[in-house]
C-alpha atoms as a PDB file:
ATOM      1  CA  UNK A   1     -96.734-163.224  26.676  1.00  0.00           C
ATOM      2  CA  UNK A   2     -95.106-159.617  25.408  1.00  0.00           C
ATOM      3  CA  UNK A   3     -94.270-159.779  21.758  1.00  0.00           C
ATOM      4  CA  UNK A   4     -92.187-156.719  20.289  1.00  0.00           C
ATOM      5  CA  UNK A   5     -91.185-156.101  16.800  1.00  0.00           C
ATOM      6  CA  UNK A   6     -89.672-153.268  14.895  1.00  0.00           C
ATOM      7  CA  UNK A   7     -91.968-153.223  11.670  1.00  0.00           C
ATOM      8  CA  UNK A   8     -90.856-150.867   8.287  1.00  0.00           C
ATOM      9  CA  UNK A   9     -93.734-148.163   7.693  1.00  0.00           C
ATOM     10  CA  UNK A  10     -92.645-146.998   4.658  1.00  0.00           C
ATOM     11  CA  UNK A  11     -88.563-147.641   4.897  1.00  0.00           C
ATOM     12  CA  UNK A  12     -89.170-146.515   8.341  1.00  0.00           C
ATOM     13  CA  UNK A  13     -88.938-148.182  11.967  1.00  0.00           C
ATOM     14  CA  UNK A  14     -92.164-148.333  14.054  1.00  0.00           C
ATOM     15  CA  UNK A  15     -92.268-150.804  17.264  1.00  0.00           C
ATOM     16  CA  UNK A  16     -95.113-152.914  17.887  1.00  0.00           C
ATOM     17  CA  UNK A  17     -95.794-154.166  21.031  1.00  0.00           C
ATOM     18  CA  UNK A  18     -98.582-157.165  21.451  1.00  0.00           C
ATOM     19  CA  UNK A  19     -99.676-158.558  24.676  1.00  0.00           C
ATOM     20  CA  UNK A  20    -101.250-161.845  23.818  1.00  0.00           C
ATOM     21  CA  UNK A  21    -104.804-162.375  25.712  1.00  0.00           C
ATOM     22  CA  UNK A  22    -104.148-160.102  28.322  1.00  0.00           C
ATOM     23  CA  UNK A  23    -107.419-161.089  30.444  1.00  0.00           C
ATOM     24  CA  UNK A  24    -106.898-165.056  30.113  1.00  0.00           C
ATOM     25  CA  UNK A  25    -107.459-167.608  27.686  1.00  0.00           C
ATOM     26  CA  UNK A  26    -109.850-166.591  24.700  1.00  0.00           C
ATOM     27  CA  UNK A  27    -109.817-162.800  25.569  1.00  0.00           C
ATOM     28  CA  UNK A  28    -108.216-160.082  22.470  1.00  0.00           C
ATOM     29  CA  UNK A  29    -104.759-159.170  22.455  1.00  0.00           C
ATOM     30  CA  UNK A  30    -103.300-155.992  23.618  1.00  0.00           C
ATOM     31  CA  UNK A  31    -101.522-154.335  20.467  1.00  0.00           C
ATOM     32  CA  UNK A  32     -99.714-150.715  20.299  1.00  0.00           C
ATOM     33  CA  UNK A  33     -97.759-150.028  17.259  1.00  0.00           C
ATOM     34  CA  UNK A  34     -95.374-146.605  18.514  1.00  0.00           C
ATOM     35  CA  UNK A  35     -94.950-144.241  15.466  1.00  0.00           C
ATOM     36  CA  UNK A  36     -92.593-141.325  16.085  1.00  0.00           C
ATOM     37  CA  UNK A  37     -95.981-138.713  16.136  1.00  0.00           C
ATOM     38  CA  UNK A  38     -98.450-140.863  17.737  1.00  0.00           C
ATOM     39  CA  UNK A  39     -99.568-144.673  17.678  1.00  0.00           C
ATOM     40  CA  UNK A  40    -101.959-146.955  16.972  1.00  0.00           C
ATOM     41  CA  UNK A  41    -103.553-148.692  19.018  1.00  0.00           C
ATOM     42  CA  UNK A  42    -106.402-151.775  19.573  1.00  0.00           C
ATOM     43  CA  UNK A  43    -109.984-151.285  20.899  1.00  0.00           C
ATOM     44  CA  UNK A  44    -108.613-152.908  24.178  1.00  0.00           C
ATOM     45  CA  UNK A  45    -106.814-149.390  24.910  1.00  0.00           C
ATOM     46  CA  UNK A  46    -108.800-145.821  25.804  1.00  0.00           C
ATOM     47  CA  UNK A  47    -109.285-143.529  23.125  1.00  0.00           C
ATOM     48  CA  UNK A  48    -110.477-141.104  25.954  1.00  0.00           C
ATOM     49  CA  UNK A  49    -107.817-141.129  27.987  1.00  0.00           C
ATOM     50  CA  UNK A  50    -105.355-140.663  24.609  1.00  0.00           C
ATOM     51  CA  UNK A  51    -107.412-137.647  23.821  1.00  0.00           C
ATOM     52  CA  UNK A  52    -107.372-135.916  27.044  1.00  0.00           C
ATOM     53  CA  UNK A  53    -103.232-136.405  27.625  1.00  0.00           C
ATOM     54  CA  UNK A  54    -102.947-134.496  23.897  1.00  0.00           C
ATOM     55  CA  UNK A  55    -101.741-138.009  22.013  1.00  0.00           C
ATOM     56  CA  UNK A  56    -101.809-138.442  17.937  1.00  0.00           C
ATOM     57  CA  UNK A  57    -103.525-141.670  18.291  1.00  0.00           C
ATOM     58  CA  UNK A  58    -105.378-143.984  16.260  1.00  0.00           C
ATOM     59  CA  UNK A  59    -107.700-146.720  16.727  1.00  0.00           C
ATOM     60  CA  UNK A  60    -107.856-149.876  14.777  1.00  0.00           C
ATOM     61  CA  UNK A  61    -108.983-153.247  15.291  1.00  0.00           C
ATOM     62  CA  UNK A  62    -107.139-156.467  14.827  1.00  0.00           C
ATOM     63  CA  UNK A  63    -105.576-159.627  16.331  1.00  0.00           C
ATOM     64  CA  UNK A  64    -101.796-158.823  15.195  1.00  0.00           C
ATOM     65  CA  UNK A  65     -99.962-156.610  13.747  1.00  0.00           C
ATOM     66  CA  UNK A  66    -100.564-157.689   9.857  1.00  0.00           C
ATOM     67  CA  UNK A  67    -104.176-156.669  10.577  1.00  0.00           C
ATOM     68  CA  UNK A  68    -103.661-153.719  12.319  1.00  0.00           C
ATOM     69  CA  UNK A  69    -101.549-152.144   9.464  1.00  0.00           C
ATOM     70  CA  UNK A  70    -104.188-153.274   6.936  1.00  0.00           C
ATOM     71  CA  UNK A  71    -108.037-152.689   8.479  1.00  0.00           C
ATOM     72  CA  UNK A  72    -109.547-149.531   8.632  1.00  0.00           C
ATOM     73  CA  UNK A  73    -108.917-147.098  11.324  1.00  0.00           C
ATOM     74  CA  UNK A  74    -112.250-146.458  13.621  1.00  0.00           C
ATOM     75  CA  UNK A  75    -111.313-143.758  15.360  1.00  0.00           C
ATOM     76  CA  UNK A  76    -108.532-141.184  15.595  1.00  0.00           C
ATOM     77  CA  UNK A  77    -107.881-138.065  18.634  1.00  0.00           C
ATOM     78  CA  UNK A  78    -107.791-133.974  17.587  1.00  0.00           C
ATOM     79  CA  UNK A  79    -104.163-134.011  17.431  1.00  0.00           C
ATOM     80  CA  UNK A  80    -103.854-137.144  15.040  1.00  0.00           C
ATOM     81  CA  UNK A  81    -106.530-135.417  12.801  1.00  0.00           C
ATOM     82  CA  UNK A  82    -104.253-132.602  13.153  1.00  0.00           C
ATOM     83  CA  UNK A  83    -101.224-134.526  11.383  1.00  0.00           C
ATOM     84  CA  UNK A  84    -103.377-134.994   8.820  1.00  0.00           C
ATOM     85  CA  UNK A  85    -104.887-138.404   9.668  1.00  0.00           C
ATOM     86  CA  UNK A  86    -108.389-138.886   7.977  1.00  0.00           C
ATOM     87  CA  UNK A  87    -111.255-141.818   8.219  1.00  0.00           C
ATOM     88  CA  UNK A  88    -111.196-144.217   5.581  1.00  0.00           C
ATOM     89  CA  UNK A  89    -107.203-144.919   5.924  1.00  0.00           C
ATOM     90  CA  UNK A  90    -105.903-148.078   6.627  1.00  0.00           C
ATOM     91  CA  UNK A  91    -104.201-148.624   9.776  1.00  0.00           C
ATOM     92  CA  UNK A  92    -100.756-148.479   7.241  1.00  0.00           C
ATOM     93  CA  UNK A  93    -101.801-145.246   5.615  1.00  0.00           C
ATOM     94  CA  UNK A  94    -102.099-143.712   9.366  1.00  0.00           C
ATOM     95  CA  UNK A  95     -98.947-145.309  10.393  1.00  0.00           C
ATOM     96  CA  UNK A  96     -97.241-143.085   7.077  1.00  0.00           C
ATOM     97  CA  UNK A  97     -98.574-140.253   8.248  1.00  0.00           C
ATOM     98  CA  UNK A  98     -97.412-141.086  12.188  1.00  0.00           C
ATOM     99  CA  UNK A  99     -94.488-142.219  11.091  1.00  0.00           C
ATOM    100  CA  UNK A 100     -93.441-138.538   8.834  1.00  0.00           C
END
Protein backbone atom coordinates (compact mmCIF):
# COMPACT_ATOMS: atom_id res chain seq x y z
CA UNK A 1 0.00 0.00 0.00
CA UNK A 2 1.21 3.78 -1.22
CA UNK A 3 0.63 6.28 1.52
CA UNK A 4 1.14 10.11 0.55
CA UNK A 5 0.94 13.06 2.74
CA UNK A 6 1.75 16.70 2.43
CA UNK A 7 3.64 17.33 5.85
CA UNK A 8 4.50 21.32 7.11
CA UNK A 9 8.47 21.68 7.37
CA UNK A 10 8.54 24.75 8.91
CA UNK A 11 5.04 26.49 7.55
CA UNK A 12 6.10 24.81 4.45
CA UNK A 13 4.67 21.83 2.20
CA UNK A 14 6.91 18.74 1.73
CA UNK A 15 5.22 15.34 0.30
CA UNK A 16 5.94 12.15 1.79
CA UNK A 17 5.50 9.20 0.06
CA UNK A 18 5.60 5.62 2.11
CA UNK A 19 5.37 2.31 0.52
CA UNK A 20 4.42 -0.02 3.30
CA UNK A 21 6.66 -3.40 3.28
CA UNK A 22 7.56 -3.21 -0.12
CA UNK A 23 9.28 -6.85 -0.21
CA UNK A 24 6.29 -8.72 1.70
CA UNK A 25 5.13 -9.14 5.05
CA UNK A 26 7.72 -8.11 7.86
CA UNK A 27 10.16 -6.35 5.39
CA UNK A 28 10.87 -2.04 6.08
CA UNK A 29 8.88 0.43 4.43
CA UNK A 30 9.83 2.45 1.50
CA UNK A 31 9.71 6.25 2.65
CA UNK A 32 10.75 9.50 0.47
CA UNK A 33 9.86 12.77 1.92
CA UNK A 34 10.27 15.39 -1.54
CA UNK A 35 11.63 18.81 -0.31
CA UNK A 36 11.76 21.49 -3.00
CA UNK A 37 16.02 21.13 -3.03
CA UNK A 38 16.39 17.55 -2.45
CA UNK A 39 14.73 14.70 -0.25
CA UNK A 40 15.05 12.44 2.24
CA UNK A 41 15.02 9.33 1.95
CA UNK A 42 15.10 5.59 3.95
CA UNK A 43 18.06 3.13 3.93
CA UNK A 44 15.82 1.01 1.53
CA UNK A 45 16.76 3.67 -1.34
CA UNK A 46 20.56 4.17 -3.00
CA UNK A 47 22.55 6.83 -1.71
CA UNK A 48 24.92 5.96 -4.70
CA UNK A 49 22.82 6.23 -7.29
CA UNK A 50 21.42 9.84 -5.64
CA UNK A 51 24.99 10.96 -5.66
CA UNK A 52 25.96 10.13 -9.09
CA UNK A 53 22.50 11.79 -10.82
CA UNK A 54 23.70 15.26 -8.78
CA UNK A 55 20.56 14.94 -6.06
CA UNK A 56 20.50 17.02 -2.53
CA UNK A 57 19.65 13.94 -0.71
CA UNK A 58 19.61 12.72 2.67
CA UNK A 59 19.53 9.54 4.39
CA UNK A 60 17.65 8.71 7.48
CA UNK A 61 16.26 5.78 9.03
CA UNK A 62 12.77 5.16 10.23
CA UNK A 63 9.45 3.27 9.90
CA UNK A 64 7.19 6.51 9.10
CA UNK A 65 7.33 9.68 8.60
CA UNK A 66 7.24 10.97 12.46
CA UNK A 67 10.59 9.16 12.71
CA UNK A 68 12.07 10.18 9.75
CA UNK A 69 11.64 13.95 10.58
CA UNK A 70 12.99 13.29 14.10
CA UNK A 71 16.20 10.61 13.96
CA UNK A 72 19.41 11.56 12.92
CA UNK A 73 20.42 11.79 9.38
CA UNK A 74 23.25 8.99 8.42
CA UNK A 75 24.25 10.10 5.43
CA UNK A 76 23.85 13.03 3.05
CA UNK A 77 25.28 13.47 -1.09
CA UNK A 78 27.95 16.56 -2.16
CA UNK A 79 25.21 18.64 -3.32
CA UNK A 80 23.02 18.34 -0.04
CA UNK A 81 26.26 19.19 1.94
CA UNK A 82 26.39 21.92 -0.47
CA UNK A 83 22.92 23.49 0.77
CA UNK A 84 24.34 23.51 3.84
CA UNK A 85 23.19 20.16 5.27
CA UNK A 86 25.58 18.92 8.12
CA UNK A 87 25.79 15.44 10.30
CA UNK A 88 24.28 15.59 13.53
CA UNK A 89 20.80 17.18 12.14
CA UNK A 90 17.71 15.61 12.57
CA UNK A 91 15.94 14.40 9.65
CA UNK A 92 13.55 17.87 10.41
CA UNK A 93 16.54 20.16 10.61
CA UNK A 94 17.61 18.72 6.96
CA UNK A 95 14.15 18.92 5.74
CA UNK A 96 14.47 23.12 6.79
CA UNK A 97 17.29 23.38 5.01
CA UNK A 98 15.70 21.23 1.78
CA UNK A 99 12.80 22.82 2.14
CA UNK A 100 14.54 26.90 1.90
Amino acid sequence: MVEIEQLNIDGRAAQGTLIREPGGLGHPNMIVVECKNGYLMCGYLNMEAAEKFGDAAVLVGGADFEAILSNPIKGMTKAAEALGIKTGMTGLEAAKVLNA
